[in-house]
Protein backbone atom coordinates (compact mmCIF):
# COMPACT_ATOMS: atom_id res chain seq x y z
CA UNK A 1 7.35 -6.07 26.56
CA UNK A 2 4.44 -8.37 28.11
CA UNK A 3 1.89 -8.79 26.00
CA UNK A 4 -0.96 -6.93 27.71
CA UNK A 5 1.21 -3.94 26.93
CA UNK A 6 1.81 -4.76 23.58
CA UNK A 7 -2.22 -5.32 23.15
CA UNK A 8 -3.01 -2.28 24.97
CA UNK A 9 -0.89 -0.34 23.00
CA UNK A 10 -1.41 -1.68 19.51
CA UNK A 11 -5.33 -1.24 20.19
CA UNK A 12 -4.50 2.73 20.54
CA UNK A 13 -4.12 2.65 17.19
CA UNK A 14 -7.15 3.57 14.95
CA UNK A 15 -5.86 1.83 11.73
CA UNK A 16 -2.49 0.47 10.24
CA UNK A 17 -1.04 1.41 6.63
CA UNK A 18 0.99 -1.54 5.54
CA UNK A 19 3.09 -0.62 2.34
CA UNK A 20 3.35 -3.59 -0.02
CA UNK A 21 6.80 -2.62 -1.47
CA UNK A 22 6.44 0.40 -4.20
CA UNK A 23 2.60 1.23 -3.10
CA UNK A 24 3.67 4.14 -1.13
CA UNK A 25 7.12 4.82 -1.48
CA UNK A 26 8.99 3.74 -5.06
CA UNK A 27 11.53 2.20 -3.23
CA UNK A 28 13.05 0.13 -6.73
CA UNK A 29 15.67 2.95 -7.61
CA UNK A 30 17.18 2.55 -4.62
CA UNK A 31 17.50 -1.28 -4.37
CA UNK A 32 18.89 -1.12 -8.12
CA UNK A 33 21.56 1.41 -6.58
CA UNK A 34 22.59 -0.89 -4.40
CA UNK A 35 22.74 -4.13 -6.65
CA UNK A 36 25.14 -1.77 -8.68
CA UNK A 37 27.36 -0.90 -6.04
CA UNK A 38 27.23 -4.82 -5.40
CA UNK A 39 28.01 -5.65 -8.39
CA UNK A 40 30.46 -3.26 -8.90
CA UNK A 41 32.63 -4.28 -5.59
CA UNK A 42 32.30 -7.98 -8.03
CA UNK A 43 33.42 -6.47 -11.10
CA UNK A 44 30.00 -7.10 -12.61
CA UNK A 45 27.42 -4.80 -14.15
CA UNK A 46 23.60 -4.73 -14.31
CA UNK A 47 21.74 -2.83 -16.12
CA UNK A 48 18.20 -0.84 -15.65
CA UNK A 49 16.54 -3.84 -18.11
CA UNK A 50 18.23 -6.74 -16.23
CA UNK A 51 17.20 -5.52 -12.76
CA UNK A 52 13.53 -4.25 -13.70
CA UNK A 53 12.83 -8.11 -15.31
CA UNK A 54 13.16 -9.26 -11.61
CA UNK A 55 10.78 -6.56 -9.86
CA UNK A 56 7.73 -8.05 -8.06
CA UNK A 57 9.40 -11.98 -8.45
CA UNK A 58 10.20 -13.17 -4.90
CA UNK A 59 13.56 -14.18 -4.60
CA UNK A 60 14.78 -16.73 -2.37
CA UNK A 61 17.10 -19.61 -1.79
CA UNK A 62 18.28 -21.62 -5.00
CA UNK A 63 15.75 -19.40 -7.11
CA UNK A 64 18.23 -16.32 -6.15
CA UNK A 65 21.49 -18.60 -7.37
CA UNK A 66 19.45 -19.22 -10.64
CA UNK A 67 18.61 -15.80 -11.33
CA UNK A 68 22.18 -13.93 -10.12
CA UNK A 69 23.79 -16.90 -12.49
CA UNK A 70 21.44 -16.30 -15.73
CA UNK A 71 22.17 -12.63 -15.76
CA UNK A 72 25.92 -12.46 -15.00
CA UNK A 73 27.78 -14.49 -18.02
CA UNK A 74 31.26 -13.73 -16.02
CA UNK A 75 31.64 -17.10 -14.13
CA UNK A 76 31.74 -16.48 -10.68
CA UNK A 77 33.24 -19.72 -9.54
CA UNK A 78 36.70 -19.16 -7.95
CA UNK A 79 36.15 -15.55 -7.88
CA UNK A 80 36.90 -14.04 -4.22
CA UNK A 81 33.40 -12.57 -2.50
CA UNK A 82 34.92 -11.01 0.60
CA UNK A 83 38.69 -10.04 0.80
């Protein structure tokens, strides 16, 4: 799309709702039903606690490896990810 069509059309609009995860739509159930199936398919659990400590932190890079690897005590070194 050019962009005089994308500026013509995104000045049709009269306003624009932008949902900062969870002020809408509580979308947290669902994201800890999938870090169970996850974890699961690992042979790990999480629980409700565990997962609700991390909502609202923004998780990223190394912080992520530090965070999956101070909740899980099973060691995941040498244990398959994919099969």
């Amino acid at each position: 799309m050019l962009y005089e069509e994308f500026l013509t059309k995104a000045l049709a609009f009269d306003g624009v709702i932008f949902d900062c995860d969870g002020t809408l739509i509580d979308t947290m159930p669902l994201y800890y039903k999938g870090w169970q199936l996850c974890c699961a398919d690992l042979g790990l659990k999480l629980s409700e606690e565990e997962f609700y400590s991390l909502g609202g932190m923004m998780v990223v890079g190394e912080r992520r490896s530090s965070i999956v690897a101070s909740i899980f005590v099973v060691p995941l070194i040498n244990k398959p990810l994919l099969s």
